[in-house]
Protein backbone atom coordinates (compact mmCIF):
# COMPACT_ATOMS: atom_id res chain seq x y z
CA UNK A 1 -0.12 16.88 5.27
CA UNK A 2 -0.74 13.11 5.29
CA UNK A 3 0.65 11.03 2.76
CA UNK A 4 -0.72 7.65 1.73
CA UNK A 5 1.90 4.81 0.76
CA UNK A 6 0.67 2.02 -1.63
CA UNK A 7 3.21 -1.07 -2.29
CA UNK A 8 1.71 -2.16 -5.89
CA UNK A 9 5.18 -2.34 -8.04
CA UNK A 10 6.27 -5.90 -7.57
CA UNK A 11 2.54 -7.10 -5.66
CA UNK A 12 -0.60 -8.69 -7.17
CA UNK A 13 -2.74 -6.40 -4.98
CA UNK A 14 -1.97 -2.47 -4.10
CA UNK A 15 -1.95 -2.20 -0.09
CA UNK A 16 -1.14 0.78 1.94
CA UNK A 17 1.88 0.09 4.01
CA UNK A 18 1.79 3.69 5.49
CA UNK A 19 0.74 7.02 6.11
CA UNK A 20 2.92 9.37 7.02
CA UNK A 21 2.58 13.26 8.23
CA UNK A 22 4.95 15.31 6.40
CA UNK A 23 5.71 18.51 8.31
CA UNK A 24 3.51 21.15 8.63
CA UNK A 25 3.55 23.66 6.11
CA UNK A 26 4.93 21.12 3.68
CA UNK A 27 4.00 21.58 0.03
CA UNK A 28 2.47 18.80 -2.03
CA UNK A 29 5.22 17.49 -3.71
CA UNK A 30 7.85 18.02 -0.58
CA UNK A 31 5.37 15.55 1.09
CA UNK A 32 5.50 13.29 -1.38
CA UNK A 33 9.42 13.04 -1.48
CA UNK A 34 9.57 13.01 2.55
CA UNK A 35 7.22 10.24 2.36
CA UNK A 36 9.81 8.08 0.09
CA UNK A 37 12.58 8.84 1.80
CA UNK A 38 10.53 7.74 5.03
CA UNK A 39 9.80 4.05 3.59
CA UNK A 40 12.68 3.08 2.44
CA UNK A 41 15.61 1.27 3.98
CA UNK A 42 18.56 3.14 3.90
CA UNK A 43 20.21 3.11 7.52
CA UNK A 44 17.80 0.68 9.68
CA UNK A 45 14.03 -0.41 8.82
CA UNK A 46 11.52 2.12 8.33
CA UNK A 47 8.56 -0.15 9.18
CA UNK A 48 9.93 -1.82 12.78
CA UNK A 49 9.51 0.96 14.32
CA UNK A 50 12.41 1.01 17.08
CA UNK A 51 15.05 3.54 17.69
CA UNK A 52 17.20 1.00 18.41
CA UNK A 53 17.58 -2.56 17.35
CA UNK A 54 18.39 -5.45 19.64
CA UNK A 55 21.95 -5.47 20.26
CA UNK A 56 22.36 -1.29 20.53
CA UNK A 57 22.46 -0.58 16.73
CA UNK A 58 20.72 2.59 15.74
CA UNK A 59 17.61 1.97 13.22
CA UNK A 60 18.82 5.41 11.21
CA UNK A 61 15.12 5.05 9.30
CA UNK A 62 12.66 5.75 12.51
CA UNK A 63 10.39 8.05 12.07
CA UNK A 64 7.86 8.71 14.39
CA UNK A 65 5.91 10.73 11.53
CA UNK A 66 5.38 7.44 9.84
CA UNK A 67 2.67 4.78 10.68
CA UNK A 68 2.89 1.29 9.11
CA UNK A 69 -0.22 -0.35 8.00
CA UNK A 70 0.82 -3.82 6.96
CA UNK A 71 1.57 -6.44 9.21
CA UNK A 72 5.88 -7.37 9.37
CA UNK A 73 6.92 -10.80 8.54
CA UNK A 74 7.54 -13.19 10.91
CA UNK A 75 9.80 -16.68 10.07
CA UNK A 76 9.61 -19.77 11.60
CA UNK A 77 12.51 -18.48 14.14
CA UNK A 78 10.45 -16.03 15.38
CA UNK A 79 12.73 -13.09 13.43
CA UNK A 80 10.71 -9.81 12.87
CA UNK A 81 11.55 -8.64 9.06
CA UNK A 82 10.51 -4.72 8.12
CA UNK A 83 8.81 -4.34 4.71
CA UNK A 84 10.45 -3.64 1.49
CA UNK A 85 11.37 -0.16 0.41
CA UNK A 86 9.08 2.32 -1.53
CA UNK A 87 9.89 1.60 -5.48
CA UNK A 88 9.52 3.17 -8.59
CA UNK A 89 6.36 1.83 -9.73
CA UNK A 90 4.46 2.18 -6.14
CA UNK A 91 1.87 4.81 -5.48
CA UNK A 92 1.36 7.93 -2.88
CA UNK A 93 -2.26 9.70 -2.62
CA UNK A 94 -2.40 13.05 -0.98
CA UNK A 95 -6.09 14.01 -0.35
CA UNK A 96 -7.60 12.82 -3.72
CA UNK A 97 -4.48 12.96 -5.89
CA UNK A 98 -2.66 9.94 -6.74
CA UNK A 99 0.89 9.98 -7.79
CA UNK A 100 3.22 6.77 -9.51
CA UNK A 101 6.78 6.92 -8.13
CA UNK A 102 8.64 7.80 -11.33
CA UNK A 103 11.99 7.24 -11.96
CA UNK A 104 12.45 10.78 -10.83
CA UNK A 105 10.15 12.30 -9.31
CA UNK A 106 6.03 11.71 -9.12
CA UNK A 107 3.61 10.95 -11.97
CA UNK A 108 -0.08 12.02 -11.05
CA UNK A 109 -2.38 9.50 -12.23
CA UNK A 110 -5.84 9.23 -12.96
């Protein structure tokens, strides 16, 4: 099941920043909660997608189940910087649903 992830909490504009496959066999709202826990930054960066980081730390939030859609930041030093973490607020579509990250759990929305 294929999970779309929208950034539109603290943006002017609602992007997808992801889709990720949940497992197969997943139900609806499993998917939906792998997909959060997927892009957000808890051990690592979910979006630079590298097992490990320069210098032989582990990036704990790789996934290979998850592909980013919206380009990284770059600064002026040439430092890569992942995207922010999935918030309450954001979105998630999962065929022709859409669900609101709640502050527990999913809304479905109109």
């Amino acid at each position: 099941m294929k999970v779309s992830v929208i950034h539109s909490a603290f943006d002017d504009t609602p992007h997808v920043v992801a889709f990720v496959d949940a497992p197969e066999g997943t139900e609806e709202m499993e998917a939906l909660e792998y997909a959060y826990r997927w892009t957000n930054n808890v051990m690592g960066s979910w979006s630079i997608k590298k097992e490990v980081f320069e210098g032989g730390e582990s990036n704990g939030d790789f996934n290979p189940n998850v592909t980013v859609m919206a380009p990284l930041h770059v600064d002026d030093s040439g430092k890569e910087w992942g995207l922010r973490s999935t918030s309450v607020g954001d979105q998630m579509l999962v065929g022709t649903k859409k669900y609101e990250v709640a502050s527990f759990g999913f809304k479905e929305v109109a």
